[in-house]
C-alpha atoms as a PDB file:
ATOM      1  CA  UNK A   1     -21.088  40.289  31.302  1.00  0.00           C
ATOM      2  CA  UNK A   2     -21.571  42.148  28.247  1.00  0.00           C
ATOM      3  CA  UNK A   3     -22.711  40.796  24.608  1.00  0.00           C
ATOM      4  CA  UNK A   4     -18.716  41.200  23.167  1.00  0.00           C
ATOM      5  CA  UNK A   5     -17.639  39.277  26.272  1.00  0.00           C
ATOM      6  CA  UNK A   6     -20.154  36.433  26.109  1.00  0.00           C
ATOM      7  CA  UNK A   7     -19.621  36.238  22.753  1.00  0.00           C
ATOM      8  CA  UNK A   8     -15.540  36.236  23.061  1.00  0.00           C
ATOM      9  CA  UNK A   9     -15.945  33.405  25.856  1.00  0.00           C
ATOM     10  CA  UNK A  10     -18.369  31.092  23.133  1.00  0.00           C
ATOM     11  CA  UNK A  11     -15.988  31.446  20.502  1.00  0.00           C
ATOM     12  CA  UNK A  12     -13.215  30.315  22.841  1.00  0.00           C
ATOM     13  CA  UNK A  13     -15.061  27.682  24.198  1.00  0.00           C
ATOM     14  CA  UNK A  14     -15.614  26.715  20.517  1.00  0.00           C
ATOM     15  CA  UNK A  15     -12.275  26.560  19.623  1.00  0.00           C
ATOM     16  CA  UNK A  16     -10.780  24.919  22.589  1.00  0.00           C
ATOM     17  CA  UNK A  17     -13.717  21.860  21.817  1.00  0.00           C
ATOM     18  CA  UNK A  18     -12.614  21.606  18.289  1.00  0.00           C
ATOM     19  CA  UNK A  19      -8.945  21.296  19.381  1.00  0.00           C
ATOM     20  CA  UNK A  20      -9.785  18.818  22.260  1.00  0.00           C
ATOM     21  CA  UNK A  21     -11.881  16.834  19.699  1.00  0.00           C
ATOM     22  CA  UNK A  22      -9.050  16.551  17.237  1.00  0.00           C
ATOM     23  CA  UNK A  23      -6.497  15.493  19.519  1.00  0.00           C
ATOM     24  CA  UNK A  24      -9.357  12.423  20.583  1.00  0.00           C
ATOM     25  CA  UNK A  25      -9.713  11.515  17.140  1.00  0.00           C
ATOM     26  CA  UNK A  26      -5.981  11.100  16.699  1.00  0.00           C
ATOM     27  CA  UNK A  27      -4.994   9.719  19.937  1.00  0.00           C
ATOM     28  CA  UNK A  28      -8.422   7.193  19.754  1.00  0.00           C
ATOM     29  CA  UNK A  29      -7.019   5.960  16.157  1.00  0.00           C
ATOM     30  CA  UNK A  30      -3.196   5.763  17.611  1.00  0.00           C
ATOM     31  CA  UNK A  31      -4.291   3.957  19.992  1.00  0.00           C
ATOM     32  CA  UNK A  32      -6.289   0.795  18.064  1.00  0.00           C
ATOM     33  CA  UNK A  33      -2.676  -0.006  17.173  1.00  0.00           C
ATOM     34  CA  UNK A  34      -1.782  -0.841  20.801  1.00  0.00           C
ATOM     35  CA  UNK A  35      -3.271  -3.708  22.562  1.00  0.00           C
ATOM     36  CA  UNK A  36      -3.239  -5.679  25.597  1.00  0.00           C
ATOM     37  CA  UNK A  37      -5.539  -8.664  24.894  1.00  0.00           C
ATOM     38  CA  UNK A  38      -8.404  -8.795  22.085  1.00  0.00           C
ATOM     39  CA  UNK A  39      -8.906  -4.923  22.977  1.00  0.00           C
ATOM     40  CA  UNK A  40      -6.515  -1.593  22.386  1.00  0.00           C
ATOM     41  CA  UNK A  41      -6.297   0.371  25.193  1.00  0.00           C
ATOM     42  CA  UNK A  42      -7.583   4.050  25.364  1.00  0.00           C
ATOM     43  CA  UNK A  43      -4.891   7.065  25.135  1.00  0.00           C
ATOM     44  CA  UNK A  44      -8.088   9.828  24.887  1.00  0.00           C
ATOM     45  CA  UNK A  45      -9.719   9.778  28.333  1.00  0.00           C
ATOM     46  CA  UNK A  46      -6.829  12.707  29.233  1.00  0.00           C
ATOM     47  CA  UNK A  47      -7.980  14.836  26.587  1.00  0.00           C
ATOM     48  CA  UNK A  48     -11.508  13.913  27.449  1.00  0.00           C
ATOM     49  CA  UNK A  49     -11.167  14.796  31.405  1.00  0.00           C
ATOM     50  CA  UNK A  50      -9.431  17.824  30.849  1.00  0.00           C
ATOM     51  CA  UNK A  51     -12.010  19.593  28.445  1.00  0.00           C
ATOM     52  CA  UNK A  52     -14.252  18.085  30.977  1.00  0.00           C
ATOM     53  CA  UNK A  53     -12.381  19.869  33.821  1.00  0.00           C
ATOM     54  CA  UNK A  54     -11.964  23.714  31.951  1.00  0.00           C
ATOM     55  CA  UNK A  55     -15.666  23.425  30.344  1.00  0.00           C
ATOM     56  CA  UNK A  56     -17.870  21.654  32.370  1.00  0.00           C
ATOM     57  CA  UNK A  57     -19.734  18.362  32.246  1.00  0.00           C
ATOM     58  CA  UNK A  58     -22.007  19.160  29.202  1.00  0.00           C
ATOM     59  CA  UNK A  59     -18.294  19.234  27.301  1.00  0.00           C
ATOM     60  CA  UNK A  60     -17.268  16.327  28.797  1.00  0.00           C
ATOM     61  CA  UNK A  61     -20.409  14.305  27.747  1.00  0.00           C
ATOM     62  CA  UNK A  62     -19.515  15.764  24.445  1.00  0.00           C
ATOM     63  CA  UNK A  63     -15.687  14.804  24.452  1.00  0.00           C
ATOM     64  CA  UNK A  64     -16.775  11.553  25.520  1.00  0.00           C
ATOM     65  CA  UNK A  65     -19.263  10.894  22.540  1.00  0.00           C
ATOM     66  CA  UNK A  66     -16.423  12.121  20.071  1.00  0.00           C
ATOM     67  CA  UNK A  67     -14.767   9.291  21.710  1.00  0.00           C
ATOM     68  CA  UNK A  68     -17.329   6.364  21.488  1.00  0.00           C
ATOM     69  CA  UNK A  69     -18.079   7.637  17.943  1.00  0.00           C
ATOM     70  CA  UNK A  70     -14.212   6.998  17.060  1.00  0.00           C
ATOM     71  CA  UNK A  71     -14.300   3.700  18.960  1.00  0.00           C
ATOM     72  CA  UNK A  72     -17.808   2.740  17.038  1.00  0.00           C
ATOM     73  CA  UNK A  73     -16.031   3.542  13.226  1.00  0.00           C
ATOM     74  CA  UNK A  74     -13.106   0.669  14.562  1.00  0.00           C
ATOM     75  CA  UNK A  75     -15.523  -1.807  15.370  1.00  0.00           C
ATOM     76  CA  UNK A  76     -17.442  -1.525  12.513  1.00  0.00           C
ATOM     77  CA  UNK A  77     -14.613  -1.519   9.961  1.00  0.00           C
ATOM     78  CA  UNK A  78     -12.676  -4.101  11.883  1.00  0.00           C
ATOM     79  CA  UNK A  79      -9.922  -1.596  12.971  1.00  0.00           C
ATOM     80  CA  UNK A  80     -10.499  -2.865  16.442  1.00  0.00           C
ATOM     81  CA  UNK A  81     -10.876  -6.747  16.061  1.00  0.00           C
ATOM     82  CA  UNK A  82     -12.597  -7.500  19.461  1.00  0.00           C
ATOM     83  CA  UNK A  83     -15.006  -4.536  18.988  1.00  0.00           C
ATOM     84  CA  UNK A  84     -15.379  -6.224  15.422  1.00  0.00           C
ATOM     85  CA  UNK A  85     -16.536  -9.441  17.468  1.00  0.00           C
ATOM     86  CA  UNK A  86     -19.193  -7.543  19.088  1.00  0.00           C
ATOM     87  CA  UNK A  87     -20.301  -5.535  16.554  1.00  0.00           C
ATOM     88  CA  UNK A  88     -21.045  -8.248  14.314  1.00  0.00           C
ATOM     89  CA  UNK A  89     -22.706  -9.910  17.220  1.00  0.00           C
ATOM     90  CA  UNK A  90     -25.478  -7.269  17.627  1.00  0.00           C
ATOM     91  CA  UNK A  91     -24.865  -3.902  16.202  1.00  0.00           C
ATOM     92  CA  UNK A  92     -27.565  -2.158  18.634  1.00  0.00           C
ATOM     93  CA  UNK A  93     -26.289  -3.284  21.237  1.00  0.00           C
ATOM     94  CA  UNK A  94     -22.821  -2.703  20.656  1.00  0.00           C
ATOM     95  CA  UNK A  95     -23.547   0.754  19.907  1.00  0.00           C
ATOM     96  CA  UNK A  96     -25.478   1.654  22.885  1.00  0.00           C
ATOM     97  CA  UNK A  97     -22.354   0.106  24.911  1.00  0.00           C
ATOM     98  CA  UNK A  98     -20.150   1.975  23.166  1.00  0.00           C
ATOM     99  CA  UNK A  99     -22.134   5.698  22.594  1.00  0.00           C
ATOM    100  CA  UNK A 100     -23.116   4.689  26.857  1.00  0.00           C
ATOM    101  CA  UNK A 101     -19.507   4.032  28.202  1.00  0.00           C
ATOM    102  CA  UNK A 102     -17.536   7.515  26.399  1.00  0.00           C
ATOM    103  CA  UNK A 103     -20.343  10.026  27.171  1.00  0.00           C
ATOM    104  CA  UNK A 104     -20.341   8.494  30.542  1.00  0.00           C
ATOM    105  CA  UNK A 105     -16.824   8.556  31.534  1.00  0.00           C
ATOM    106  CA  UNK A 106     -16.859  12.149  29.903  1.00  0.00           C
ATOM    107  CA  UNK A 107     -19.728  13.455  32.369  1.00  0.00           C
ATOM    108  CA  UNK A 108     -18.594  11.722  35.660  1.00  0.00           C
ATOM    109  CA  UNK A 109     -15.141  13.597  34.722  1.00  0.00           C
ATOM    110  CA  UNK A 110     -16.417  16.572  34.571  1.00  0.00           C
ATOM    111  CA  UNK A 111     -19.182  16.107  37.328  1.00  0.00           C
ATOM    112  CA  UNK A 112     -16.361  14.950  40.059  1.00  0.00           C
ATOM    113  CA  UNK A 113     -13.597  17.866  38.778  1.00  0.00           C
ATOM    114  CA  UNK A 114     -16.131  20.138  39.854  1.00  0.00           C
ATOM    115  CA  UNK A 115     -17.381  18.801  43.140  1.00  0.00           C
ATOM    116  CA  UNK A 116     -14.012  18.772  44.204  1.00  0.00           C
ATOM    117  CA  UNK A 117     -12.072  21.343  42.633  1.00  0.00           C
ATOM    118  CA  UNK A 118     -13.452  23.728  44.531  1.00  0.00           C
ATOM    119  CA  UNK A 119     -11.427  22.864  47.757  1.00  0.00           C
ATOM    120  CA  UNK A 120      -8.369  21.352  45.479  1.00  0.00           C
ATOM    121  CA  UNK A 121      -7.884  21.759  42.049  1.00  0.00           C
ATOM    122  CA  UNK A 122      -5.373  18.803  42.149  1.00  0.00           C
ATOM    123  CA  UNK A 123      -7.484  16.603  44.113  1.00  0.00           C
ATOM    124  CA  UNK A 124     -10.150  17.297  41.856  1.00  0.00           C
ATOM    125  CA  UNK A 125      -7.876  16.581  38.482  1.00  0.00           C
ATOM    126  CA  UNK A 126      -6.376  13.182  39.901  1.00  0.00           C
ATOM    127  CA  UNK A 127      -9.937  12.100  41.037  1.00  0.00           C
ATOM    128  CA  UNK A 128     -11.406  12.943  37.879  1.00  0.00           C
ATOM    129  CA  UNK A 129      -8.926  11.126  35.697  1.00  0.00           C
ATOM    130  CA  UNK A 130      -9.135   8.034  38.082  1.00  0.00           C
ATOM    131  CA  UNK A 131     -12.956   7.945  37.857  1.00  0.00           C
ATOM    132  CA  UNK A 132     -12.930   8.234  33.849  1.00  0.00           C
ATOM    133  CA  UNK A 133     -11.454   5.432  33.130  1.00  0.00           C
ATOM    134  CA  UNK A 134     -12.859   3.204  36.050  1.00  0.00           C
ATOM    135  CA  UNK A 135     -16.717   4.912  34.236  1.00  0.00           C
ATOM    136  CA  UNK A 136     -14.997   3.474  30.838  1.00  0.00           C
ATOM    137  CA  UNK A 137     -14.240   0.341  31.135  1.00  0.00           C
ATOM    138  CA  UNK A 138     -16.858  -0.600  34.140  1.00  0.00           C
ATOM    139  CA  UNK A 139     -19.669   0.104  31.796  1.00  0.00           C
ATOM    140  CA  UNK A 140     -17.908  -1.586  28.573  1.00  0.00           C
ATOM    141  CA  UNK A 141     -17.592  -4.888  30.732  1.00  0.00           C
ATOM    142  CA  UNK A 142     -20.904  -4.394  31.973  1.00  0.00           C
ATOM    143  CA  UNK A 143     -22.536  -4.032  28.983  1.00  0.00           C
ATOM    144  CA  UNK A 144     -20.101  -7.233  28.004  1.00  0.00           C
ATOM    145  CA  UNK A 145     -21.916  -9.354  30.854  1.00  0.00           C
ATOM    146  CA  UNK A 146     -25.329  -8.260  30.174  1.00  0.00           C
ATOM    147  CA  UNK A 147     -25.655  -8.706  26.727  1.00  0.00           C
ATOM    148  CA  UNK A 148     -22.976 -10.460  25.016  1.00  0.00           C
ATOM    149  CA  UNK A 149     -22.323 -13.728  27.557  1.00  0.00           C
ATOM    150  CA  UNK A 150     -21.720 -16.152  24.560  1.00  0.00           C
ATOM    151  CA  UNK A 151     -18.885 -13.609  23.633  1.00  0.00           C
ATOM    152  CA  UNK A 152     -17.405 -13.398  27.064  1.00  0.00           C
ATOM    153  CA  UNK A 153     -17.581 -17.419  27.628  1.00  0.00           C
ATOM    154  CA  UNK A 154     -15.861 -18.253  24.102  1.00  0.00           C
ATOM    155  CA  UNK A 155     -13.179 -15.209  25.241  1.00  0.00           C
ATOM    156  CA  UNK A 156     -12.307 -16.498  28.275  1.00  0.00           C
ATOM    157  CA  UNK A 157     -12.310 -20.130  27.405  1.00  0.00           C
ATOM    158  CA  UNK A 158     -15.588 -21.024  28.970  1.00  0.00           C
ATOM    159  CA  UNK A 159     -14.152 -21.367  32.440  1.00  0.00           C
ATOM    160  CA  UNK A 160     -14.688 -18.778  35.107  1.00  0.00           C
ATOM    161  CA  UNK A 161     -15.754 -15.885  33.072  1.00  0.00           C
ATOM    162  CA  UNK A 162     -15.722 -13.429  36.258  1.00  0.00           C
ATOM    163  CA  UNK A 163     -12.111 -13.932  37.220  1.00  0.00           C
ATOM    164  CA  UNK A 164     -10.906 -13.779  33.716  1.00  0.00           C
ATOM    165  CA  UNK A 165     -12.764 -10.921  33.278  1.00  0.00           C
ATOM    166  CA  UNK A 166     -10.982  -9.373  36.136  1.00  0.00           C
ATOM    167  CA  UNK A 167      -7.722 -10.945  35.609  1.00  0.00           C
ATOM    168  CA  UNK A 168      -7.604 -11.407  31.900  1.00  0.00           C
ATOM    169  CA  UNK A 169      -9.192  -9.325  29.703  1.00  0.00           C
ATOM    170  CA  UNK A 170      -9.824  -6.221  32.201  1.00  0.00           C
ATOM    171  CA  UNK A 171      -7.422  -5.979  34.533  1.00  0.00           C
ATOM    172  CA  UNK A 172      -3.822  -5.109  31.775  1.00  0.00           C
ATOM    173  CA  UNK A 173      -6.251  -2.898  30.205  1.00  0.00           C
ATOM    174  CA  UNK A 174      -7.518  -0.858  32.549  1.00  0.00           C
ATOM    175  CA  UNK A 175      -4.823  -0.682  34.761  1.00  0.00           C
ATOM    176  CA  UNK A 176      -2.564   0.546  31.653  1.00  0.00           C
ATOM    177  CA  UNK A 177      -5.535   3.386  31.162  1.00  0.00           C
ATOM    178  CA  UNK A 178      -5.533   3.899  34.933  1.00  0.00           C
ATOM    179  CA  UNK A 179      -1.712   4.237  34.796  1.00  0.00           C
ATOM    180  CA  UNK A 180      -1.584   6.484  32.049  1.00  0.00           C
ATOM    181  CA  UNK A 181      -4.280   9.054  33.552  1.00  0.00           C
ATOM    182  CA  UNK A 182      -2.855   8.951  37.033  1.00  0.00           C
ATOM    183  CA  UNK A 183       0.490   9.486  35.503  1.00  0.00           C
ATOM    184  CA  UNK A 184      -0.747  12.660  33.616  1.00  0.00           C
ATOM    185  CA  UNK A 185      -2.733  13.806  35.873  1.00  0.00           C
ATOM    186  CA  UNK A 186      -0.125  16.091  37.119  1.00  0.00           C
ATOM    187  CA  UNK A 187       0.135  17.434  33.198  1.00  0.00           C
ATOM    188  CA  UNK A 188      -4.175  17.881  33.837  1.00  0.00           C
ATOM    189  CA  UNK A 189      -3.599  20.222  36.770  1.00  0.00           C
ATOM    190  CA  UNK A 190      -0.392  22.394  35.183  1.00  0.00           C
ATOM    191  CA  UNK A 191      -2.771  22.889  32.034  1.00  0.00           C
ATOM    192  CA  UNK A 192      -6.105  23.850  34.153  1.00  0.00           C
ATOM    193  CA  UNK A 193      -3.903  26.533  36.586  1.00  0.00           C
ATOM    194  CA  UNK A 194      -2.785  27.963  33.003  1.00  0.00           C
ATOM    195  CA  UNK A 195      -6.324  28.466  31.698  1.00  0.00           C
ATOM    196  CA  UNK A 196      -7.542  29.932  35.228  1.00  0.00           C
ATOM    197  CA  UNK A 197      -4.640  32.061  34.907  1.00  0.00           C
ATOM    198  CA  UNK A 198      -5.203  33.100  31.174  1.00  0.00           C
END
């Protein structure tokens, strides 16, 4: 590959990054207005998989921390009241949870697209926006359990914090992310055949 090429393929990959970060940003704020339960739901893990999918995992990572950055700024100015909660609970904490569950759910994306993609690029899309969100909001309720149990207990009322987890304050959530991604994931796999085409 020569120097003009290489160089031709960074600036594109630059650009596409900066676009795929934008849309985040404004799809992450959009969404703190739309909740299900003391949390708003998460419109960006589309975005997030699909820069995953066309530049790797390293961009997904990336995506992902644009993400958790967006998420951390609504928690600490209140924008996202239950994030609020645990922010003012522990602020370490909450951003290791937070910085932990985007760049995660990033990666995975990005890692699974390209295990699979290989023998099917659809397979590979609808896997990797199932996984992203299930990488999302499994390490967000984990991080929940480990280190903010008070929070949980007072949430769900002090009885049986694992089924209300489940039932409660997880399962409208995520299953209106997982809905969403497996919905578009048909969108993810017309938009990666017209960059491999491109």
């Amino acid at each position: 590959m020569s120097t003009a090429t290489l160089s031709l393929t960074k600036t594109q990959k630059m650009v596409g990054l900066a676009i795929f970060t934008a849309v985040i940003i404004v799809l992450q704020l959009v969404s703190t207005f739309v909740r299900f339960g003391p949390f708003s739901i998460t419109l960006s893990l589309i975005p997030i998989v699909v820069g995953a999918a066309v530049y790797g995992k390293g961009a997904g990572a990336y995506l992902g921390g644009v993400f958790s950055v967006v998420v951390l700024i609504c928690c600490i100015t209140g924008a996202d009241a239950g994030g609020a909660v645990v922010w003012n609970a522990n602020p370490f904490l909450c951003t290791l949870v937070c910085m932990l569950k985007g760049i995660a759910a990033g990666f995975v994306a990005g890692l699974v697209y390209r295990l699979i993609a290989p023998k099917s690029v659809i397979g590979g899309a609808v896997v990797a926006a199932i996984v992203s969100p299930i990488v999302n909001t499994g390490i967000f309720y984990l991080g929940l359990a480990l280190f903010f149990q008070p929070i949980l207990l007072e949430w769900t009322g002090g009885t049986d914090v694992l089924y209300n987890i489940i039932v409660g304050l997880l399962g409208v959530n995520f299953l209106v992310e997982l809905g969403v991604n497996v919905v578009l994931s048909p969108i993810v796999v017309r938009i990666l055949k017209a960059v491999k085409a491109a």
